[in-house]
C-alpha atoms as a PDB file:
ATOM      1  CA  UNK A   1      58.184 -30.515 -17.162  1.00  0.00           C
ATOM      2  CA  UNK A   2      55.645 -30.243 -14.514  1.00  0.00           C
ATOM      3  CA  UNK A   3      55.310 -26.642 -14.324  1.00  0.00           C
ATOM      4  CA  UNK A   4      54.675 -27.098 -18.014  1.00  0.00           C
ATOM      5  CA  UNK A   5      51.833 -30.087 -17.721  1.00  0.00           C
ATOM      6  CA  UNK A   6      49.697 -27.924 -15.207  1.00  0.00           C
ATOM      7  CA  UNK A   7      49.992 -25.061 -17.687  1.00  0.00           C
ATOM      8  CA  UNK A   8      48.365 -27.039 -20.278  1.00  0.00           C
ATOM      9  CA  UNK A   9      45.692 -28.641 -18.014  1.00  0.00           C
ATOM     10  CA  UNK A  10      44.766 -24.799 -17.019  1.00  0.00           C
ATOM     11  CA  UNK A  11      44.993 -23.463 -20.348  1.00  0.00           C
ATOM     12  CA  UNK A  12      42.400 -26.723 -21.581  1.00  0.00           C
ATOM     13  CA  UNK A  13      40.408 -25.947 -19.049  1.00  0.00           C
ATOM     14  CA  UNK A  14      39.702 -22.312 -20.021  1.00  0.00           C
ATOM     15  CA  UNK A  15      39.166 -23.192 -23.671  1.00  0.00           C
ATOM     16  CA  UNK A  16      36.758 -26.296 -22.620  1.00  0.00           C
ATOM     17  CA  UNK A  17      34.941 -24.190 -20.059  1.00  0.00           C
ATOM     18  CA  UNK A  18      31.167 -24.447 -20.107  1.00  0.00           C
ATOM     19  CA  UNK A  19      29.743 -20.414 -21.045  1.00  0.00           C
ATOM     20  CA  UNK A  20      28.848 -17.984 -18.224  1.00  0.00           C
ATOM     21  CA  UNK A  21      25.389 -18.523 -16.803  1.00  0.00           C
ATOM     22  CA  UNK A  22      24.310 -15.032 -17.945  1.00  0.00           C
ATOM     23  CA  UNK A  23      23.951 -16.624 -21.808  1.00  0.00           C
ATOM     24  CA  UNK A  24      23.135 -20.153 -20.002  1.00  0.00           C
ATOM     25  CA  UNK A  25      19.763 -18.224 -19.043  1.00  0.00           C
ATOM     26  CA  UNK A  26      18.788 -16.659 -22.336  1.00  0.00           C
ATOM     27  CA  UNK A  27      16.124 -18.152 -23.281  1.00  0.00           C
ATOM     28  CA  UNK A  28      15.063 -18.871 -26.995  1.00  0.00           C
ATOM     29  CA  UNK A  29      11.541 -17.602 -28.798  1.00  0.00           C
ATOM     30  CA  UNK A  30      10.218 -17.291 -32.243  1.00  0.00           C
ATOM     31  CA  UNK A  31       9.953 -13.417 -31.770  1.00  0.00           C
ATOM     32  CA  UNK A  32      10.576 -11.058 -29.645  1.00  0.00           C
ATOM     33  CA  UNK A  33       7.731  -8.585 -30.012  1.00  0.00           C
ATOM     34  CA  UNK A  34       7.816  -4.670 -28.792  1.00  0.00           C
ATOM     35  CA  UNK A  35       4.164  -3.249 -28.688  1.00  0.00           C
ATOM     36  CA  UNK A  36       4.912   0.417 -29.078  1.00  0.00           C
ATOM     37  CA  UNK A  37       1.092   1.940 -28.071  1.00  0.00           C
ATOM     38  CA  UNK A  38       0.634   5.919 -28.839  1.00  0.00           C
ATOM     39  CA  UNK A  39      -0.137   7.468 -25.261  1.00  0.00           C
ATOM     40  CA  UNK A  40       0.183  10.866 -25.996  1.00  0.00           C
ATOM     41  CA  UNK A  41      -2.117  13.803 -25.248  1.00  0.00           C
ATOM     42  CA  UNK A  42      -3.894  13.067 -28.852  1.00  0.00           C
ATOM     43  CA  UNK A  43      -5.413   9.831 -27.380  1.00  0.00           C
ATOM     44  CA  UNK A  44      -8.010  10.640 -24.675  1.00  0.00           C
ATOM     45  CA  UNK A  45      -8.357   8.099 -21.461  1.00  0.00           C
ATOM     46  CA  UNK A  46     -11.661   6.244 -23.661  1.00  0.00           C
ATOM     47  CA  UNK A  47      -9.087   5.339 -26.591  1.00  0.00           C
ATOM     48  CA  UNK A  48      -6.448   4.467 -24.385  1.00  0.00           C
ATOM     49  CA  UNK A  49      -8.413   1.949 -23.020  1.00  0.00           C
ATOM     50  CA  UNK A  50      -9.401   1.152 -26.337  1.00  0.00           C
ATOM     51  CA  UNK A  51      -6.671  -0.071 -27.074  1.00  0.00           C
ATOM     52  CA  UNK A  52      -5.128  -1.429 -23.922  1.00  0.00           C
ATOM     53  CA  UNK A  53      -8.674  -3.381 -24.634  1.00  0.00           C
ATOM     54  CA  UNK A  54      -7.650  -4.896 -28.090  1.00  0.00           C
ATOM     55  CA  UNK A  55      -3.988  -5.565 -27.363  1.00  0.00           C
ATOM     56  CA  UNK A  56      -5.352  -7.337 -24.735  1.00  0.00           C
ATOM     57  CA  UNK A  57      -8.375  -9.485 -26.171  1.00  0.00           C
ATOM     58  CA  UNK A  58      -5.493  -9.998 -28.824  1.00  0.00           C
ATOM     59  CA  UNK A  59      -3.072 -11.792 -27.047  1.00  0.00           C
ATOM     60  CA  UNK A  60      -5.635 -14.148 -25.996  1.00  0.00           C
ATOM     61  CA  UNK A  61      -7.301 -15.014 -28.449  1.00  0.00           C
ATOM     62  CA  UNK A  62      -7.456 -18.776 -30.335  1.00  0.00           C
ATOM     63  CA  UNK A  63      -6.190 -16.970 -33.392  1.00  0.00           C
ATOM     64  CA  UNK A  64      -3.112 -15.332 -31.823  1.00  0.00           C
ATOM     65  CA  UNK A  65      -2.345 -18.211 -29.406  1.00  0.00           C
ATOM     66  CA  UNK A  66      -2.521 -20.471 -32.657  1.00  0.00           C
ATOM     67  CA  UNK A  67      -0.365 -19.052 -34.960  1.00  0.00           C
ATOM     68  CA  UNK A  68       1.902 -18.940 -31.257  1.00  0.00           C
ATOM     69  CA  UNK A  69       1.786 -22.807 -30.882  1.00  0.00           C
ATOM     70  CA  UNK A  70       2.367 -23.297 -34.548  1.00  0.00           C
ATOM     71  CA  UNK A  71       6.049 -21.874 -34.205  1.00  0.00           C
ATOM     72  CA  UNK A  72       9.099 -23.784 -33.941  1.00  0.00           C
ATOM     73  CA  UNK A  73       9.293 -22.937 -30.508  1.00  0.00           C
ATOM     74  CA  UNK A  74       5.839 -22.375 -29.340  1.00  0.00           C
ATOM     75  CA  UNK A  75       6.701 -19.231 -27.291  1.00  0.00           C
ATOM     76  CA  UNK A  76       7.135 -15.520 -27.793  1.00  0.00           C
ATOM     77  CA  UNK A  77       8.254 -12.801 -25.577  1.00  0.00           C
ATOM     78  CA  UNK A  78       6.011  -9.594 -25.608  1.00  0.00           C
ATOM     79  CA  UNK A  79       6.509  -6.500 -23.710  1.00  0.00           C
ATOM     80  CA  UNK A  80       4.281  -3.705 -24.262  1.00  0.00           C
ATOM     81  CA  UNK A  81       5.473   0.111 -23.961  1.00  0.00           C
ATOM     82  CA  UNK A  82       2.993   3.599 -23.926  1.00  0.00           C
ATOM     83  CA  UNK A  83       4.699   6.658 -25.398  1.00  0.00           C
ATOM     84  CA  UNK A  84       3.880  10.058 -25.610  1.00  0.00           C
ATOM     85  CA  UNK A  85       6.487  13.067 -26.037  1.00  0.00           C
ATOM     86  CA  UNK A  86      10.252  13.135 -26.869  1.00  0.00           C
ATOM     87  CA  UNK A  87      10.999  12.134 -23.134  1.00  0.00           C
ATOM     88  CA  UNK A  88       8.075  10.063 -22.248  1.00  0.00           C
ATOM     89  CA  UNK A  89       8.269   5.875 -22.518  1.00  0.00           C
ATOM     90  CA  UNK A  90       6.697   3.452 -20.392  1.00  0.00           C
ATOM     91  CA  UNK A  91       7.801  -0.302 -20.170  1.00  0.00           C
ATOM     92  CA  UNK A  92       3.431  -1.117 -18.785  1.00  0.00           C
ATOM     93  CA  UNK A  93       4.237  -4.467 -19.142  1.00  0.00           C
ATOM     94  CA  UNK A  94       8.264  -6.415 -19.014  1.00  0.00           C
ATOM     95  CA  UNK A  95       9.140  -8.694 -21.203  1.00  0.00           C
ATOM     96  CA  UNK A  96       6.792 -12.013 -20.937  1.00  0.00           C
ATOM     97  CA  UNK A  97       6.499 -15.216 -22.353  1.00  0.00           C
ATOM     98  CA  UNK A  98       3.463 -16.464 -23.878  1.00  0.00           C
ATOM     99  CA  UNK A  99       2.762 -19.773 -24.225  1.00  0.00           C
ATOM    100  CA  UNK A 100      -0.292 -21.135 -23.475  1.00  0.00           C
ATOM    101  CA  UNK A 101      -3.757 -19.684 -22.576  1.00  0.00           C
ATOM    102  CA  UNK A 102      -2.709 -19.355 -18.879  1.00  0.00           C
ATOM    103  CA  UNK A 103       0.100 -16.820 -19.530  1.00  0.00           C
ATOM    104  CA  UNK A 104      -1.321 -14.860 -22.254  1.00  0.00           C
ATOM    105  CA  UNK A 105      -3.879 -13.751 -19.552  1.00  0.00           C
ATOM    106  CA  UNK A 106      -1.337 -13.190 -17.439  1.00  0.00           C
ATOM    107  CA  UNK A 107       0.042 -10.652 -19.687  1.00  0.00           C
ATOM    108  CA  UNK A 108      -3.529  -9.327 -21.123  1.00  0.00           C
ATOM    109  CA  UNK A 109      -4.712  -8.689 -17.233  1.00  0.00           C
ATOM    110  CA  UNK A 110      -1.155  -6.799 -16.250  1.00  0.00           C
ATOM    111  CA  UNK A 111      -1.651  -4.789 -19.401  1.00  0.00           C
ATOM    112  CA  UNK A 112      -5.967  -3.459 -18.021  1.00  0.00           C
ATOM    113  CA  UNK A 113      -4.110  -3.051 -14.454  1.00  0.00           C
ATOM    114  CA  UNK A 114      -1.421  -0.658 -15.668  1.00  0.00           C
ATOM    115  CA  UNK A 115      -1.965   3.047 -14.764  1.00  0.00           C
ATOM    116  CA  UNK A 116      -1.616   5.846 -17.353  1.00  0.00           C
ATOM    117  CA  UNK A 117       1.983   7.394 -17.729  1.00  0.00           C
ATOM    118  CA  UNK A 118       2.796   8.818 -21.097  1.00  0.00           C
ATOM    119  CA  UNK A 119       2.625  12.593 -21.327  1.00  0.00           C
ATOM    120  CA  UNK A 120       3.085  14.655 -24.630  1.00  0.00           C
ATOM    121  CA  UNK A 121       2.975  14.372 -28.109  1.00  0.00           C
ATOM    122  CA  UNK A 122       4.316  12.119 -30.871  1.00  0.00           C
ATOM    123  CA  UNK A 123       7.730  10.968 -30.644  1.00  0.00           C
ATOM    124  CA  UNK A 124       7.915   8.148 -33.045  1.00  0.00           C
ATOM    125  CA  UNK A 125      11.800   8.326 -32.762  1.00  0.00           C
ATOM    126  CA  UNK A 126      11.854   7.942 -28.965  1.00  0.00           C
ATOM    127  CA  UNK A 127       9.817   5.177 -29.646  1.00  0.00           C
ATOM    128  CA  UNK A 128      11.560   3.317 -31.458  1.00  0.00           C
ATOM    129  CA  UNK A 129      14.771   4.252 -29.894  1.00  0.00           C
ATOM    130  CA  UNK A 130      13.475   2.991 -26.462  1.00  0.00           C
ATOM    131  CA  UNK A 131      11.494  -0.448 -28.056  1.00  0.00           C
ATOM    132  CA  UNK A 132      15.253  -1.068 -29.527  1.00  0.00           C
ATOM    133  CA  UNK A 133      16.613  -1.089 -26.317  1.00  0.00           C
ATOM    134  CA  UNK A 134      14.467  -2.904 -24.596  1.00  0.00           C
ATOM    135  CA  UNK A 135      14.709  -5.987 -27.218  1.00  0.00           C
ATOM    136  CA  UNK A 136      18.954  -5.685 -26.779  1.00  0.00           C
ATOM    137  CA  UNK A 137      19.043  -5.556 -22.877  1.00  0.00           C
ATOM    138  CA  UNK A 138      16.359  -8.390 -22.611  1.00  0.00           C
ATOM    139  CA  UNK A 139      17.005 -12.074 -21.605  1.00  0.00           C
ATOM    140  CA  UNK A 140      15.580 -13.857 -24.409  1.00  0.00           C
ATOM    141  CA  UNK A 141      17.120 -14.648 -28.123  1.00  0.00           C
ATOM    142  CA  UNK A 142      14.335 -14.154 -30.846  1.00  0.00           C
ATOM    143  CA  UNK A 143      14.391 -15.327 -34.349  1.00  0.00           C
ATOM    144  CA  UNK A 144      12.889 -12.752 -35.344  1.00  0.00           C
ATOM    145  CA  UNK A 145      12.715  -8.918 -33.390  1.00  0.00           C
ATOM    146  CA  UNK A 146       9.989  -7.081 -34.318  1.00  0.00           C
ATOM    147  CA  UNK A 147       8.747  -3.534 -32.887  1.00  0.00           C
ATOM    148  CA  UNK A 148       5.074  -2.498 -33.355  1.00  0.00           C
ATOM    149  CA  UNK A 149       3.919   1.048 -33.585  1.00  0.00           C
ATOM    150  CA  UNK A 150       0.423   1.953 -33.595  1.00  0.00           C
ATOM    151  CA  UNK A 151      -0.299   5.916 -33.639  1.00  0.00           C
ATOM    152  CA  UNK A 152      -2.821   8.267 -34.742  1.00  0.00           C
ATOM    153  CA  UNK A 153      -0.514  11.135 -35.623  1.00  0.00           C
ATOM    154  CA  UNK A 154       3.007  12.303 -36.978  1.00  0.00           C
ATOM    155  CA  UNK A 155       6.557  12.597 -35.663  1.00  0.00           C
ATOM    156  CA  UNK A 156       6.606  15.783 -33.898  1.00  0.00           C
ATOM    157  CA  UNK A 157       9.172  15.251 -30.909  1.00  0.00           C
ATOM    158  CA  UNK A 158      12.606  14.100 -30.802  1.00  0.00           C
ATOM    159  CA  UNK A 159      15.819  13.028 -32.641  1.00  0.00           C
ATOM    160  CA  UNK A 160      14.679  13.000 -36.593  1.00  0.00           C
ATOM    161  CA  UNK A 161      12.785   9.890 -37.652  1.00  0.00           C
ATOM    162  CA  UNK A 162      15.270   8.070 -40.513  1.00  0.00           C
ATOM    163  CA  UNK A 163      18.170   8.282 -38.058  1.00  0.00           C
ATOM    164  CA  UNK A 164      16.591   5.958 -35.176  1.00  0.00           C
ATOM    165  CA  UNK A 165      14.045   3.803 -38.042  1.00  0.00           C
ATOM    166  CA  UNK A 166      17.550   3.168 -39.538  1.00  0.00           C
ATOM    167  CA  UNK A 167      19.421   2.324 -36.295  1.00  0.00           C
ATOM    168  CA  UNK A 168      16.809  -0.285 -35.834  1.00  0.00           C
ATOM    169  CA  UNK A 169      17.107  -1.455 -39.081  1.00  0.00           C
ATOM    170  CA  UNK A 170      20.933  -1.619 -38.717  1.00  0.00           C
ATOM    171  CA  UNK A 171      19.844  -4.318 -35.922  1.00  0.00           C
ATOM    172  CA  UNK A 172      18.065  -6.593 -37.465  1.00  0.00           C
ATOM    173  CA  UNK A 173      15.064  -4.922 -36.123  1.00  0.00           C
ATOM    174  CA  UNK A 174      11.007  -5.119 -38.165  1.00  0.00           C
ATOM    175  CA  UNK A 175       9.263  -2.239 -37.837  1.00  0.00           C
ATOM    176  CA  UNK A 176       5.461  -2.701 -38.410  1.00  0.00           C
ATOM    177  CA  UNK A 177       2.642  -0.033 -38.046  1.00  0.00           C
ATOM    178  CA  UNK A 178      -0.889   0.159 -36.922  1.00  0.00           C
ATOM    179  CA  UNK A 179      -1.716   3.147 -37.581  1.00  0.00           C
ATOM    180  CA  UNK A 180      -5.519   4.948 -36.208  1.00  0.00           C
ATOM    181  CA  UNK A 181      -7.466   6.893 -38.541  1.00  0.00           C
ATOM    182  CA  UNK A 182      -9.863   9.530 -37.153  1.00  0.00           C
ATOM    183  CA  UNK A 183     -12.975  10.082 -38.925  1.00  0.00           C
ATOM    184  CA  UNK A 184     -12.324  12.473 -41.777  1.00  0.00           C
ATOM    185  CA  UNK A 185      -8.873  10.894 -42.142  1.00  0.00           C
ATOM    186  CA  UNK A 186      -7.677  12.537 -39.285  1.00  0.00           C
ATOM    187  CA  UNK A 187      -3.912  13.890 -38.440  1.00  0.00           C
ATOM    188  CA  UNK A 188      -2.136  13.967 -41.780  1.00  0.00           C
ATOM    189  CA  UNK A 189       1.996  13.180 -42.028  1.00  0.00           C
ATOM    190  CA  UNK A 190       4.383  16.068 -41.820  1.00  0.00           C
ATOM    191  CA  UNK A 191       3.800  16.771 -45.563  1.00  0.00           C
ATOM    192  CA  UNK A 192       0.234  17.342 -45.566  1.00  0.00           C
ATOM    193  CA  UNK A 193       0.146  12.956 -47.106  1.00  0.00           C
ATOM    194  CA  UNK A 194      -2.167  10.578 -45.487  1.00  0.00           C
ATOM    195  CA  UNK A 195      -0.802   9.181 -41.968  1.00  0.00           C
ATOM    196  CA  UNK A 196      -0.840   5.713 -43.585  1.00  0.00           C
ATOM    197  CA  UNK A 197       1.559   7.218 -46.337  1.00  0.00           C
ATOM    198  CA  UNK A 198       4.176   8.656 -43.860  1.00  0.00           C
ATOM    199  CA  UNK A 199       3.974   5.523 -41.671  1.00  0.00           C
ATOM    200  CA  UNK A 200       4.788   2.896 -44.845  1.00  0.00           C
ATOM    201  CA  UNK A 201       7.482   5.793 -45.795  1.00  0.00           C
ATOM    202  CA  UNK A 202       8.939   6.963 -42.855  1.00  0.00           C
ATOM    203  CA  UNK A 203       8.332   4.292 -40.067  1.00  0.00           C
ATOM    204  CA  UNK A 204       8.585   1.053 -40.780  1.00  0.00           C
ATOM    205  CA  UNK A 205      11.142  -1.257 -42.797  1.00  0.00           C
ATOM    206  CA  UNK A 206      12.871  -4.450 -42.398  1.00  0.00           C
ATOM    207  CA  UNK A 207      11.587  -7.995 -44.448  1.00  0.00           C
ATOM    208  CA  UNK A 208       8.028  -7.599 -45.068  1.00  0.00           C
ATOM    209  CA  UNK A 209       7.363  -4.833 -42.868  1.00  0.00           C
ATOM    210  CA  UNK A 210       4.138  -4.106 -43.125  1.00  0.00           C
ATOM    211  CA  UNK A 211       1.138  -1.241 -41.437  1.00  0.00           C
ATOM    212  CA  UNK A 212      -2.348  -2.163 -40.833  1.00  0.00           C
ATOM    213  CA  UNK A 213      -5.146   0.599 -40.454  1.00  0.00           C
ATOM    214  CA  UNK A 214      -7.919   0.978 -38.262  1.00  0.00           C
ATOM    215  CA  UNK A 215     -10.906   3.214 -38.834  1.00  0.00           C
ATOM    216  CA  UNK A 216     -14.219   3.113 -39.665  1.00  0.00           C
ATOM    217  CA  UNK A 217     -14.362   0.091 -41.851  1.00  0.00           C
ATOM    218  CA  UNK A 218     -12.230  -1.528 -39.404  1.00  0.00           C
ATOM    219  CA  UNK A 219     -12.270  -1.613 -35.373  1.00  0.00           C
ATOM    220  CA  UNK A 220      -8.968  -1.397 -33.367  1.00  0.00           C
ATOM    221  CA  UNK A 221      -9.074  -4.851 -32.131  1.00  0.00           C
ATOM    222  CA  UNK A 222      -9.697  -6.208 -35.083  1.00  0.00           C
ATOM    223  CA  UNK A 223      -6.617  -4.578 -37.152  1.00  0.00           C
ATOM    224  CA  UNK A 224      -4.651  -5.503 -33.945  1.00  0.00           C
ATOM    225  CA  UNK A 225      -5.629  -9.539 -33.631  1.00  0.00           C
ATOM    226  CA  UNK A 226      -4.633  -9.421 -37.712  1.00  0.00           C
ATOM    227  CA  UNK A 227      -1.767  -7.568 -37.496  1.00  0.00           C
ATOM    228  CA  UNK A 228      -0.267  -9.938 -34.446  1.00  0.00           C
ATOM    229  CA  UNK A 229      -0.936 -12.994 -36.424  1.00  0.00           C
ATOM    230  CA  UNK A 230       0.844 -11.460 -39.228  1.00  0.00           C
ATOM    231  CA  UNK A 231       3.881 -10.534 -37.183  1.00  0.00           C
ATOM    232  CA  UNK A 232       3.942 -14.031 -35.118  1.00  0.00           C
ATOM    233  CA  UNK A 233       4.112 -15.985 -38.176  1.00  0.00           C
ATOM    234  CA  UNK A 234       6.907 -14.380 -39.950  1.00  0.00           C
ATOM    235  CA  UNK A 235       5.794 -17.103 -43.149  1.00  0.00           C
ATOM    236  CA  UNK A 236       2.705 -15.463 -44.461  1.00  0.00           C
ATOM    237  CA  UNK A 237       1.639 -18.543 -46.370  1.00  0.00           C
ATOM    238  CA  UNK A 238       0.571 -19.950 -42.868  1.00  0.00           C
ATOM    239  CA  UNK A 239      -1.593 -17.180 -42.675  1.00  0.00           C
ATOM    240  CA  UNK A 240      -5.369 -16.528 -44.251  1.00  0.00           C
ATOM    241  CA  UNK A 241      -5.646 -14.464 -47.394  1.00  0.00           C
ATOM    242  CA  UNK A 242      -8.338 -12.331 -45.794  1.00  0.00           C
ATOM    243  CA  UNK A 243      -5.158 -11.700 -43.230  1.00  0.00           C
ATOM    244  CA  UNK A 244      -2.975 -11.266 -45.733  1.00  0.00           C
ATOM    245  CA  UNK A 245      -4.872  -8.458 -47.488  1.00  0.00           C
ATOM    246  CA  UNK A 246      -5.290  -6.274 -44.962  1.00  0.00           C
ATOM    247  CA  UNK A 247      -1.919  -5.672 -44.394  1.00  0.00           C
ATOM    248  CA  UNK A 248      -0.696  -2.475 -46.501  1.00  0.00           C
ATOM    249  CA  UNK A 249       2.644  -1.913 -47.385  1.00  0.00           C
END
């Protein structure tokens, strides 16, 4: 009878245990945000910093850090990755949490710090491959996971395209687009379409994926602060029409 009582007691207290402190410590956000940044041998060091430049001024500015505040838990985790050839991704900046004013700069001023590392050209699948495992070995549970990939050419590199967009998908992954236009239009897709075509068909997917464009109606940082809005949100009735609009799909 006694051998039987502290049987029970140990069996309660395994089914009443509190859960191990590894998913104590996960930490809850309104998105968990990959920003995938083309580093390859197409972008020379003046565009890099570009765009290091707009991803930065993005992140803190009142619009971004806004639309931030406005979610249901005021936070987001970021990490921002360069990429270049089949074999060539860059975690610049780990996963942080933004806030407030104070650690957005945080982020924007480890981001201008970072030196160059991507070599190579164009491997949209290894980009996405590596953003997807970043956002499952993290420590933070987002409502929404959403990978960003801005580019100014093709896939060229690397495992095909629809097998690692899909494995995303499969994981409740967004993929959005920014894609960079080159005076004249620029690289084309593999098919001789418009890059903006091949990126809405090929790249990204998931609910209300979506690709903005930058190019000589509209500057990198601007496309960028309107595309993070966008992606922050998640409801884009919160969001200005003018916003809205630019986003092509």
């Amino acid at each position: 009878m006694a051998r039987c009582l502290r049987w029970t007691i140990v069996l309660l207290a395994v089914i009443w245990a509190p859960p191990p402190l590894a998913v104590e410590a996960m930490e809850t956000v309104d998105v968990e945000l990959v920003l995938a940044a083309d580093g390859s041998g197409s972008i020379d060091d003046d565009e890099l910093r570009l765009q290091r430049d707009g991803y930065a001024d993005a992140v803190t500015s009142e619009e971004v850090l806004d639309v931030i505040r406005s979610g249901i838990h005021g936070a987001i985790a970021v990490a921002y990755v360069e990429w270049g050839g089949a074999y060539s991704q860059h975690t610049l900046v780990g996963w942080h949490r933004i806030s407030d004013p104070a650690s957005a700069r945080e982020f924007a001023d480890r981001l201008r710090a970072a030196p160059r590392e991507a070599v190579g050209y164009n491997s949209i699948s290894g980009a996405i491959d590596y953003s997807a495992r970043l956002i499952a070995e993290n420590d933070f549970v987002g409502l929404r996971r959403v990978i960003d990939v801005s580019g100014d050419g093709p896939q060229i590199g690397g495992r095909p395209l629809p097998t690692a967009r899909q494995e995303a998908l499969d994981q409740g992954i967004v993929i959005n687009g920014l894609v960079i236009k080159r005076p004249g239009g620029g690289y084309p897709g593999p098919s001789g379409e418009p890059l903006e075509e091949h990126y809405a068909n090929d790249v990204i997917g998931g609910p209300g994926a979506f690709i903005m464009i930058a190019d000589e109606t509209r500057s990198f940082a601007d496309a960028v602060r309107a595309k993070m809005v966008l992606e922050i949100a998640g409801d884009e009735s919160m969001v200005d029409k003018d916003i809205r609009d630019l986003a092509w799909r």
